[in-house]
Protein backbone atom coordinates (compact mmCIF):
# COMPACT_ATOMS: atom_id res chain seq x y z
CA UNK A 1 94.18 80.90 117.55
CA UNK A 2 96.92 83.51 116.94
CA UNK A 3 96.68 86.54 118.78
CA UNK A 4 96.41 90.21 117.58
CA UNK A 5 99.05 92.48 119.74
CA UNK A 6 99.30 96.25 119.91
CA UNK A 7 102.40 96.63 121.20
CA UNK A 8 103.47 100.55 121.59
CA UNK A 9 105.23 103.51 123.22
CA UNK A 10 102.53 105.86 124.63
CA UNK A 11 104.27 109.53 126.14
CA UNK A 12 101.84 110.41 129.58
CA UNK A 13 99.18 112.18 127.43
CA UNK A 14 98.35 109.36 125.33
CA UNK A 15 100.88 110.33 122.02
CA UNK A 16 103.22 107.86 119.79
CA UNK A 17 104.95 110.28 118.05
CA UNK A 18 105.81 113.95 118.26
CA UNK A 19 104.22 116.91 116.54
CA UNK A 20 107.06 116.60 113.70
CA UNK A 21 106.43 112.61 113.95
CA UNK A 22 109.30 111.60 115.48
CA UNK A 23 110.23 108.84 118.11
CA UNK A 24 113.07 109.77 119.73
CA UNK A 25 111.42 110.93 123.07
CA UNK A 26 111.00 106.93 123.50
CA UNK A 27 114.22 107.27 125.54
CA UNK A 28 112.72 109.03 128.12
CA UNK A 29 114.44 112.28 129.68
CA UNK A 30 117.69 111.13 131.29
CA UNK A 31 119.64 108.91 128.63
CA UNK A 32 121.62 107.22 131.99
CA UNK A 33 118.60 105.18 132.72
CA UNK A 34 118.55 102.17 131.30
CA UNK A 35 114.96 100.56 130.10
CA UNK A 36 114.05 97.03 130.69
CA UNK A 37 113.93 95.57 127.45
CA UNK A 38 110.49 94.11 127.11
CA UNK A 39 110.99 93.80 123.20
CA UNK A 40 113.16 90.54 122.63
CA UNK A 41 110.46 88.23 124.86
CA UNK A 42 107.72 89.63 123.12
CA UNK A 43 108.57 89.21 119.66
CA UNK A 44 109.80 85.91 120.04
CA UNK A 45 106.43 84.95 120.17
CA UNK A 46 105.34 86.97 117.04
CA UNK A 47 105.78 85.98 112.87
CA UNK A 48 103.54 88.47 111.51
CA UNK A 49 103.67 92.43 111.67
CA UNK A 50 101.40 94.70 110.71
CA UNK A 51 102.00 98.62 110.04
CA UNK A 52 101.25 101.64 108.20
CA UNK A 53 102.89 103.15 105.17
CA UNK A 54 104.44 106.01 107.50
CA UNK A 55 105.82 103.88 110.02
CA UNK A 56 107.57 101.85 107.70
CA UNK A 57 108.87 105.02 105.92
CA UNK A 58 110.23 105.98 108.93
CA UNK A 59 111.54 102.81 109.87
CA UNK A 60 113.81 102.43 106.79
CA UNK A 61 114.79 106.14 106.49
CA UNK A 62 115.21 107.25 110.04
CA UNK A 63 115.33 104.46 112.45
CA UNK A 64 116.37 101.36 110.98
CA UNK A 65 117.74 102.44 107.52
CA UNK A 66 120.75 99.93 107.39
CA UNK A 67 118.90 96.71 107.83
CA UNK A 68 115.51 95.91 108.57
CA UNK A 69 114.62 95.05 112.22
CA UNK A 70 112.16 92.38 111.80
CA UNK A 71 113.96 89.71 110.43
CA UNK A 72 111.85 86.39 109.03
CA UNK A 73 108.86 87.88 110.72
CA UNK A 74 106.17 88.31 107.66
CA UNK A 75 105.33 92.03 107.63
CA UNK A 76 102.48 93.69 105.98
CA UNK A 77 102.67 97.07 105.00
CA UNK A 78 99.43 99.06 104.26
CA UNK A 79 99.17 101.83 101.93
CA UNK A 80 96.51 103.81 99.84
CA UNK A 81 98.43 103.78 96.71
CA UNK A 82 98.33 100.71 94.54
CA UNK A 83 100.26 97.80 95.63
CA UNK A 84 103.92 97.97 95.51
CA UNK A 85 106.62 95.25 95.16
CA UNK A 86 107.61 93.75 97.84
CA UNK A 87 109.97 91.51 99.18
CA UNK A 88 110.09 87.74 100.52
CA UNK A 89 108.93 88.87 103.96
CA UNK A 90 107.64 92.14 103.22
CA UNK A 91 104.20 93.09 101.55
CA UNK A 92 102.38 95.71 100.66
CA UNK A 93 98.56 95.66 100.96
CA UNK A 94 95.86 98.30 99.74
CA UNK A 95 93.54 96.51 101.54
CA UNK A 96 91.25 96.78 105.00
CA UNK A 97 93.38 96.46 108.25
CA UNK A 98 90.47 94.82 109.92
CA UNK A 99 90.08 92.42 106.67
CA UNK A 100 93.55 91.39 106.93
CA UNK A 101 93.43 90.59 110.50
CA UNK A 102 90.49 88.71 110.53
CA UNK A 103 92.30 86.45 107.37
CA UNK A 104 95.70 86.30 109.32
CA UNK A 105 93.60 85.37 112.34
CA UNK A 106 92.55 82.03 110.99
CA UNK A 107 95.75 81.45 109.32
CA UNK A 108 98.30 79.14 111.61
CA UNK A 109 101.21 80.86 112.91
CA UNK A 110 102.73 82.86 116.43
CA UNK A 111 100.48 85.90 117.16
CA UNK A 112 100.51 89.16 115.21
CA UNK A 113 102.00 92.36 115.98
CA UNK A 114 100.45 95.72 115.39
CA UNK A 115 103.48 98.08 115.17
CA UNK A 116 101.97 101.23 114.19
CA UNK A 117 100.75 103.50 113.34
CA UNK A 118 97.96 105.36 114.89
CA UNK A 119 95.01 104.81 111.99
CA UNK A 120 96.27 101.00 112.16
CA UNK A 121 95.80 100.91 115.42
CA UNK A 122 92.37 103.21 116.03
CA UNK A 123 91.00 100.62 113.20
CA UNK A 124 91.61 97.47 114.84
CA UNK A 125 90.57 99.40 118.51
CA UNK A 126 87.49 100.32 116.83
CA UNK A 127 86.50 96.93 115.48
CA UNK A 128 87.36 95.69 118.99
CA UNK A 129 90.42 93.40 117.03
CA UNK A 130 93.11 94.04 119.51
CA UNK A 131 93.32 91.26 122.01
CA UNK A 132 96.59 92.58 124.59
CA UNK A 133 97.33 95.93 124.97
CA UNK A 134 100.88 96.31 125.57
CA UNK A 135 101.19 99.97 125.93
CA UNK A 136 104.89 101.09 127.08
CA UNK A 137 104.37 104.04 129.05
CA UNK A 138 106.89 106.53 128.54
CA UNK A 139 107.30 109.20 131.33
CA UNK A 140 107.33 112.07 129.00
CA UNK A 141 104.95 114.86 128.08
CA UNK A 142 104.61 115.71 124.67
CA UNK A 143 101.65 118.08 124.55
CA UNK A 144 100.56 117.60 120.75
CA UNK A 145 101.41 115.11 118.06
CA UNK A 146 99.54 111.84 116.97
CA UNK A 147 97.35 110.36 119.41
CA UNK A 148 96.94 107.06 119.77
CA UNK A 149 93.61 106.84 120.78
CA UNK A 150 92.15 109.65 118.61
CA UNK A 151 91.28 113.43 120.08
């Protein structure tokens, strides 16, 4: 049975994004050090990604805006507006997080990937749907922001 994955950058007081949403502190404090990437092994064994609305905003305005990172991998974006259109590999869903997993879940295929964002994740954490943890732990302290594992 597939396997449901949060993998995630956490800052030392438990936050995935700063308190004007952003990412960038992912690099850590000195930009000579270089991180081990951890990324390519684990999503070779991953065709399905799930996220929120925001992070995939962000993703194709801020981070990734020339071409989208995930390749073939089927993503699922979910939003509280009416579905939009899609493409091939990317779908929008106004639809339960935990419903979806439990329908990918029996579904054949490489585990699943929860990429973010926090109410995604909290969900799923919740409903006690994530099976690995892969929390990066980045050695930064942000002080406020969005928590990843509520207040």
């Amino acid at each position: 049975m597939r396997k449901v994955i949060l993998y995630i950058a956490v800052s030392l007081d438990g936050y995935i994004a700063d308190s004007e949403g952003s990412v960038e502190w992912i690099s850590g404090q000195d930009k000579n050090v270089e991180m081990e990437d951890t990324f390519t092994p684990f999503f070779s064994g991953v065709d399905t990604v799930i996220m929120g609305k925001r992070t995939y905003d962000q993703i194709v305005t801020e981070l990734s805006p020339d071409q989208w990172p995930y390749g073939e991998a089927m993503t699922y974006v979910l939003t509280h507006h009416s579905e939009e259109e899609g493409t091939e590999n990317i779908r929008f869903r106004n639809m339960d997080v935990c419903q979806l997993v439990e329908e990918l879940k029996q579904e054949s295929g490489k585990d699943v990937w929860i990429c973010g964002g926090a109410e995604v994740a909290q969900q799923l954490i919740a409903n006690n749907q994530i099976d690995i943890y892969h929390l990066a732990i980045i050695p930064v302290l942000l002080g406020n922001g969005t928590r990843l594992f509520g207040t």
